[in-house]
C-alpha atoms as a PDB file:
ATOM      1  CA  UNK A   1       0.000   0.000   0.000  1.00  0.00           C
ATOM      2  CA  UNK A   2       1.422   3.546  -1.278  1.00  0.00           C
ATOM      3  CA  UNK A   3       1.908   5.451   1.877  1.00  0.00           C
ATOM      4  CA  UNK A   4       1.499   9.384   1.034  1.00  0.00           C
ATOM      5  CA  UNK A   5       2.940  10.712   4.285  1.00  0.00           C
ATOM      6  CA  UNK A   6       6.196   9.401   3.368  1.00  0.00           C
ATOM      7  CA  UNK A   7       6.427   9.972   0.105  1.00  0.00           C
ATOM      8  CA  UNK A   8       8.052  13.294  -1.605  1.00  0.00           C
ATOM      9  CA  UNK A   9       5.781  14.576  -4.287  1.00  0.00           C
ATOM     10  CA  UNK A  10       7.094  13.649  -7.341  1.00  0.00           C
ATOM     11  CA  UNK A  11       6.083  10.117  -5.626  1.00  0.00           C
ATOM     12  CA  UNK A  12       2.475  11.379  -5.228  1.00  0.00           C
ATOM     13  CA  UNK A  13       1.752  12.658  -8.397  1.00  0.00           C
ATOM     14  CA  UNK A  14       3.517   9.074  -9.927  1.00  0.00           C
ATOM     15  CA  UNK A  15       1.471   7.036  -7.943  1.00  0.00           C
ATOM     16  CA  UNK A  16      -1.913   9.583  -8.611  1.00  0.00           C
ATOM     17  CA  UNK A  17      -1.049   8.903 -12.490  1.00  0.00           C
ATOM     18  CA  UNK A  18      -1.115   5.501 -12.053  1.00  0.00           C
ATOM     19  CA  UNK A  19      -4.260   5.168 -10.115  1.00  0.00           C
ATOM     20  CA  UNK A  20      -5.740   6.997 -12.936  1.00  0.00           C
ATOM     21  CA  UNK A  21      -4.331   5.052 -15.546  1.00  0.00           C
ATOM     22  CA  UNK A  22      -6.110   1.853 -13.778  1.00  0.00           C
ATOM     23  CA  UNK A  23      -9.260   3.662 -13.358  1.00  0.00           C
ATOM     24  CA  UNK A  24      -9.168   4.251 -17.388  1.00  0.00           C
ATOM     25  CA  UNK A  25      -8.270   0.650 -17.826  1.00  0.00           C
ATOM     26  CA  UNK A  26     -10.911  -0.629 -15.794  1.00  0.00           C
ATOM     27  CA  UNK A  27     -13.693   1.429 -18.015  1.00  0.00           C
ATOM     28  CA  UNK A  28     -11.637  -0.038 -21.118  1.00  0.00           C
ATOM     29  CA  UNK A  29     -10.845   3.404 -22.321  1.00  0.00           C
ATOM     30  CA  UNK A  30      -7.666   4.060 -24.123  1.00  0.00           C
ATOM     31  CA  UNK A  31      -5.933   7.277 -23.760  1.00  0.00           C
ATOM     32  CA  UNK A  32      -7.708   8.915 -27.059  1.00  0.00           C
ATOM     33  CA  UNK A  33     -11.023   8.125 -25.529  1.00  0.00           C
ATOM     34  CA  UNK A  34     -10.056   9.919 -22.243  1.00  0.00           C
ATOM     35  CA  UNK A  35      -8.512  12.518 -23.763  1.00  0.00           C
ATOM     36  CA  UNK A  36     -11.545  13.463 -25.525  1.00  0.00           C
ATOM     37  CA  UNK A  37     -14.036  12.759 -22.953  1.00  0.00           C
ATOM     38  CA  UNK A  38     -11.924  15.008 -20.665  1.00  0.00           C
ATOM     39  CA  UNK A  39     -11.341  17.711 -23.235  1.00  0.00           C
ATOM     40  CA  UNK A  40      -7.213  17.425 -23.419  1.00  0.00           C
ATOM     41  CA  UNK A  41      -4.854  16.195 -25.331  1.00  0.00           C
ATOM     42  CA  UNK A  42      -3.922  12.379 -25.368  1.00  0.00           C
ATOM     43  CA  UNK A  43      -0.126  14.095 -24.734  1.00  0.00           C
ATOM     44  CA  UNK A  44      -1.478  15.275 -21.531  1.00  0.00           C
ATOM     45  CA  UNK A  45      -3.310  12.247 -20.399  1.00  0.00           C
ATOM     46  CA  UNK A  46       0.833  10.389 -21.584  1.00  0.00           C
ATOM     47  CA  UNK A  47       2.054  12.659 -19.293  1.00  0.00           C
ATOM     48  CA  UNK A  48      -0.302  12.587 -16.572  1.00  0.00           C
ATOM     49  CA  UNK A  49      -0.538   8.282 -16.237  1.00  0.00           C
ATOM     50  CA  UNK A  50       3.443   8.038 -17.352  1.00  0.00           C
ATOM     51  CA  UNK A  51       4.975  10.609 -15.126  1.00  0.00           C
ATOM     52  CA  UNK A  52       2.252  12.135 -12.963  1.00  0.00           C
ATOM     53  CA  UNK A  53       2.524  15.650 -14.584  1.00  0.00           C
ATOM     54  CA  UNK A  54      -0.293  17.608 -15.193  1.00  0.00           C
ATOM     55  CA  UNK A  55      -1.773  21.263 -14.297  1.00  0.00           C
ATOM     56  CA  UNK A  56      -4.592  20.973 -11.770  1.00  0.00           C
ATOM     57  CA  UNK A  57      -7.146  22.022 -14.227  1.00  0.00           C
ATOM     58  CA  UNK A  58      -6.250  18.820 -16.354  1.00  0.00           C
ATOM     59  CA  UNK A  59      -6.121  16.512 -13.597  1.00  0.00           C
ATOM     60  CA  UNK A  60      -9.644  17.541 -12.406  1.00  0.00           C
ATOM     61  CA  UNK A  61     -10.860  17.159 -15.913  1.00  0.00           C
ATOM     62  CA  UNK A  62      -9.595  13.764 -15.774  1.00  0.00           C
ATOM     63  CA  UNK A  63     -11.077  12.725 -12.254  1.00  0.00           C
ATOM     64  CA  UNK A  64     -14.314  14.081 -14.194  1.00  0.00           C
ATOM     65  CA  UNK A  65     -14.442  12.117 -16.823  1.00  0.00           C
ATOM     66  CA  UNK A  66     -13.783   8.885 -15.315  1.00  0.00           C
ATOM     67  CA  UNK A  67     -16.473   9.784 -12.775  1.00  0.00           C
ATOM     68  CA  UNK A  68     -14.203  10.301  -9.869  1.00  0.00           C
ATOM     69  CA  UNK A  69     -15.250  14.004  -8.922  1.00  0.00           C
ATOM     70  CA  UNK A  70     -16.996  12.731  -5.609  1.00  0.00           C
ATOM     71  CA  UNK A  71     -14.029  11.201  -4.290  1.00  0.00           C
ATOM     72  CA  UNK A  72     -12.732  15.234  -4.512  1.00  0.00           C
ATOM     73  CA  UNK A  73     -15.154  16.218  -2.106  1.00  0.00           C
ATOM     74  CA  UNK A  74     -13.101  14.856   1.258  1.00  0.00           C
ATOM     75  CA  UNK A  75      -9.997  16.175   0.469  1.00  0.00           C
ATOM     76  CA  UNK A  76      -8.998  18.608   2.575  1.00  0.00           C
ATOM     77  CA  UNK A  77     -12.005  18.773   4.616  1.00  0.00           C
ATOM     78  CA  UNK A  78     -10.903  19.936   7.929  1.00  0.00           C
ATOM     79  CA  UNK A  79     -11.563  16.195  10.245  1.00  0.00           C
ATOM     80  CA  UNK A  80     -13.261  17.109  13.858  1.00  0.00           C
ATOM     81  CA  UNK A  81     -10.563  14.902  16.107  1.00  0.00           C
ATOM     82  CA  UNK A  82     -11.089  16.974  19.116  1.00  0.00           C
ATOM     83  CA  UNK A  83     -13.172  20.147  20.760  1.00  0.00           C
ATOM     84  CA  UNK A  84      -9.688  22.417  20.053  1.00  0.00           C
ATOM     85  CA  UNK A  85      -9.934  21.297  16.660  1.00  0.00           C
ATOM     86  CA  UNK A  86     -13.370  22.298  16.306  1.00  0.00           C
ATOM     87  CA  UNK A  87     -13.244  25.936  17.928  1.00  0.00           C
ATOM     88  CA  UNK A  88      -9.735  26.195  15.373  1.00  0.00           C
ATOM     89  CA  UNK A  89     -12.003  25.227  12.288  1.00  0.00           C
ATOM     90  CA  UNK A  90     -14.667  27.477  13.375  1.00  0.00           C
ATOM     91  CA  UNK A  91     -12.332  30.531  14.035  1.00  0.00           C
ATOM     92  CA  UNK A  92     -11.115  30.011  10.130  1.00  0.00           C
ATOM     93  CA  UNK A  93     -14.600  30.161   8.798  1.00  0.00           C
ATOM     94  CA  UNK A  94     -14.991  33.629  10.428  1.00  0.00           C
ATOM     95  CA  UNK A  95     -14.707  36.983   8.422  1.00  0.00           C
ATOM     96  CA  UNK A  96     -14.325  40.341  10.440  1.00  0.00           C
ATOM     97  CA  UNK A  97     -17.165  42.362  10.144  1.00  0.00           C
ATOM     98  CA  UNK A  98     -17.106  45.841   8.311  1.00  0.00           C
ATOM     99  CA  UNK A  99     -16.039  48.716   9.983  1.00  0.00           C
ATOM    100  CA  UNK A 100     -18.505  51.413  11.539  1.00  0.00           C
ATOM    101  CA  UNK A 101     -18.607  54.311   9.367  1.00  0.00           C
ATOM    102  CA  UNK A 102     -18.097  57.330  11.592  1.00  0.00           C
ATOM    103  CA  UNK A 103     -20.225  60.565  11.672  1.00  0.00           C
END
């Protein structure tokens, strides 16, 4: 099992391309199908399975089209482990207020 904590990032986005290169295979897509379903380039979705380089954009397109865009929705969601953590999560949701005009 890939372990992400300690892995640099070049290791991350490998391992990311490769998950989505299975994904693909599984739905018996090749690249060109992808690629258009996603709206890139086949080059991109090369560079994205073979060395886990692509702009954000592109990889989101990707998770798109192979119907992965749910599995966005937990990352970085702020996990309630503890009462501190809550208060610190609800302290970065606040936005100061507008100052009093004076008159």
């Amino acid at each position: 099992m890939f372990d992400f904590t300690l892995s640099t990032s070049e290791e991350i986005c490998a391992e990311l391309g490769r998950r989505l290169r299975a994904r693909r295979l599984m739905q018996e897509w090749s690249q060109l199908e992808l690629a258009q379903r996603a709206g890139l380039s086949v080059g991109t979705i090369k560079n994205m399975e073979g060395k886990g380089q692509a702009s954000l954009e592109s990889f989101v397109q990707v998770v798109a089209a192979l119907g992965l865009a749910d599995d966005l929705g937990e990352l970085f969601r702020i996990k309630m482990v503890s009462i501190a953590a809550m208060e610190q999560a609800e302290k970065a949701n606040r936005q100061r207020a507008p100052r009093r005009s004076s008159k």
